[in-house]
Protein backbone atom coordinates (compact mmCIF):
# COMPACT_ATOMS: atom_id res chain seq x y z
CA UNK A 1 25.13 13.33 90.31
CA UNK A 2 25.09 12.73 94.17
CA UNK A 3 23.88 16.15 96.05
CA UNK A 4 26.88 18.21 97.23
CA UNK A 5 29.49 17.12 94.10
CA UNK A 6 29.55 19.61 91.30
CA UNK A 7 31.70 19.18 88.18
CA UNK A 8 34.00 21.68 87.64
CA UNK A 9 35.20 21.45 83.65
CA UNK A 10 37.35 17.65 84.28
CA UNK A 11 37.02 17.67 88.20
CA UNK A 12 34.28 16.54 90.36
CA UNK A 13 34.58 18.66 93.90
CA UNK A 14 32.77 18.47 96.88
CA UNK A 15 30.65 21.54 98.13
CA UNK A 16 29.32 22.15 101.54
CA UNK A 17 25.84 20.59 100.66
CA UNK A 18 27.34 17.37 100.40
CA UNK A 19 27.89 17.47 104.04
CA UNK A 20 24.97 19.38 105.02
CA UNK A 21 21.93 18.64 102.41
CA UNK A 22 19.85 15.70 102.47
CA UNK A 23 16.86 14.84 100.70
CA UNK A 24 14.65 11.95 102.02
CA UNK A 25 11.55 10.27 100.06
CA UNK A 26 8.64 9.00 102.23
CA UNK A 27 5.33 7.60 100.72
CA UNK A 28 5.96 9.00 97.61
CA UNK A 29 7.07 12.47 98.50
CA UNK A 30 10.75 13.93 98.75
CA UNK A 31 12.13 16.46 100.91
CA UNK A 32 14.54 18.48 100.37
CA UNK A 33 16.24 19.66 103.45
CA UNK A 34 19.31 22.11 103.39
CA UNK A 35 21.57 22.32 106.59
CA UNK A 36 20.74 19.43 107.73
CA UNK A 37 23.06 16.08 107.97
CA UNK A 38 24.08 14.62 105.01
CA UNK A 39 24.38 10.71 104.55
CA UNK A 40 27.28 11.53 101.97
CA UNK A 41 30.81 9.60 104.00
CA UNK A 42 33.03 11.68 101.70
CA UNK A 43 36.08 9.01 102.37
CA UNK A 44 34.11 6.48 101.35
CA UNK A 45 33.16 7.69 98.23
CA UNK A 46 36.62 9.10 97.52
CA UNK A 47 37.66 5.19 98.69
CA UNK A 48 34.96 3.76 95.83
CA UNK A 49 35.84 6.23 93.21
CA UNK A 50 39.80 5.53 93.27
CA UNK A 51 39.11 1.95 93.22
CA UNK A 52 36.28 2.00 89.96
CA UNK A 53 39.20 3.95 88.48
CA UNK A 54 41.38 1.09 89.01
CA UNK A 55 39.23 -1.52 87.64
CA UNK A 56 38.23 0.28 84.54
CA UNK A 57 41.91 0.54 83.86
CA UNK A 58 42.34 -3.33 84.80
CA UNK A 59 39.53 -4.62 82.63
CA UNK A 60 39.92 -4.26 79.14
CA UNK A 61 35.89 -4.44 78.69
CA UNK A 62 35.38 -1.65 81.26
CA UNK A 63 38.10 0.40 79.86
CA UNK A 64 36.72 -0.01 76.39
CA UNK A 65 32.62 1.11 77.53
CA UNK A 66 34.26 3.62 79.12
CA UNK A 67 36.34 5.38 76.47
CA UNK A 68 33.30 4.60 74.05
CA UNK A 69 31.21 6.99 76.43
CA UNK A 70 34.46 9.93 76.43
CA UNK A 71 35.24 10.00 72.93
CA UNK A 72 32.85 8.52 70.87
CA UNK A 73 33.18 5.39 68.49
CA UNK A 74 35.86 7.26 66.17
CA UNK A 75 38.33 8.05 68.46
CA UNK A 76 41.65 8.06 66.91
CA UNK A 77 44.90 5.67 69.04
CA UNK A 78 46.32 8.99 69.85
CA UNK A 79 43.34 10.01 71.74
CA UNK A 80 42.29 6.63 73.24
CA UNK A 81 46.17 6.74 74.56
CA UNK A 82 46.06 9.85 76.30
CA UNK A 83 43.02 9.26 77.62
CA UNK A 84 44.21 5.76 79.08
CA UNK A 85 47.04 7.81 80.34
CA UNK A 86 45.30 10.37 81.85
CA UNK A 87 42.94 8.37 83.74
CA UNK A 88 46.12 6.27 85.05
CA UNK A 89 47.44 9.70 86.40
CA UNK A 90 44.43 10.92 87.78
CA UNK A 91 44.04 7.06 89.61
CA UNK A 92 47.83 7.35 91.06
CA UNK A 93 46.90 10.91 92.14
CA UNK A 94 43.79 9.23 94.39
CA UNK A 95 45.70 6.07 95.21
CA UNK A 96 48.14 8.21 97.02
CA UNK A 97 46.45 10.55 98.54
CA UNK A 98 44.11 7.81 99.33
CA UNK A 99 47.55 5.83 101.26
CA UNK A 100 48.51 8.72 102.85
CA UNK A 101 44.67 9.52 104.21
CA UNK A 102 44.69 6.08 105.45
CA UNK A 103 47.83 6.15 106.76
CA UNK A 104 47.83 9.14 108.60
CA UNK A 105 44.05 8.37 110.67
């Protein structure tokens, strides 16, 4: 997980270290430095994320690896429904906010 981005039970959120926490590696040694710039571009990301959600719900192979990883091999069609389903919510929920981001700048 990307410094900054903390999982919070189904949600991935931001946190002020992704803004202001970098770590750089140089000859074999990392640094870790907190308050300083972060290389994170939060709109980007955001921008990347919405559209991987959109082509794991356009390619049937994707979609399949990835509800493999959710639920396991023995998930029932009730469950691999809902989880297609919920995934298509949580896309249009990005997509548009996404629009409207865009939109507005």
């Amino acid at each position: 997980m990307l410094i900054g981005i903390t999982r919070n039970g189904d949600y991935m959120d931001p946190t002020c270290a992704a803004c202001h926490t970098q770590q750089v590696t140089y000859q074999g040694e990392t640094i870790h430095i907190d308050g300083g710039q972060g290389f994170l571009h939060l709109n980007q990301f955001l921008s990347d994320l919405t559209a991987v959600m959109k082509a794991t719900l356009d390619n049937t192979d994707k979609f399949d690896r990835f509800q493999t990883s959710v639920l396991g091999k023995d998930a029932t069609a009730v469950e691999k429904a809902q989880l297609k389903q919920g995934l298509q919510k949580i896309y249009e929920k990005r997509h548009a906010a996404q629009s409207f981001r865009c939109a507005s700048w």
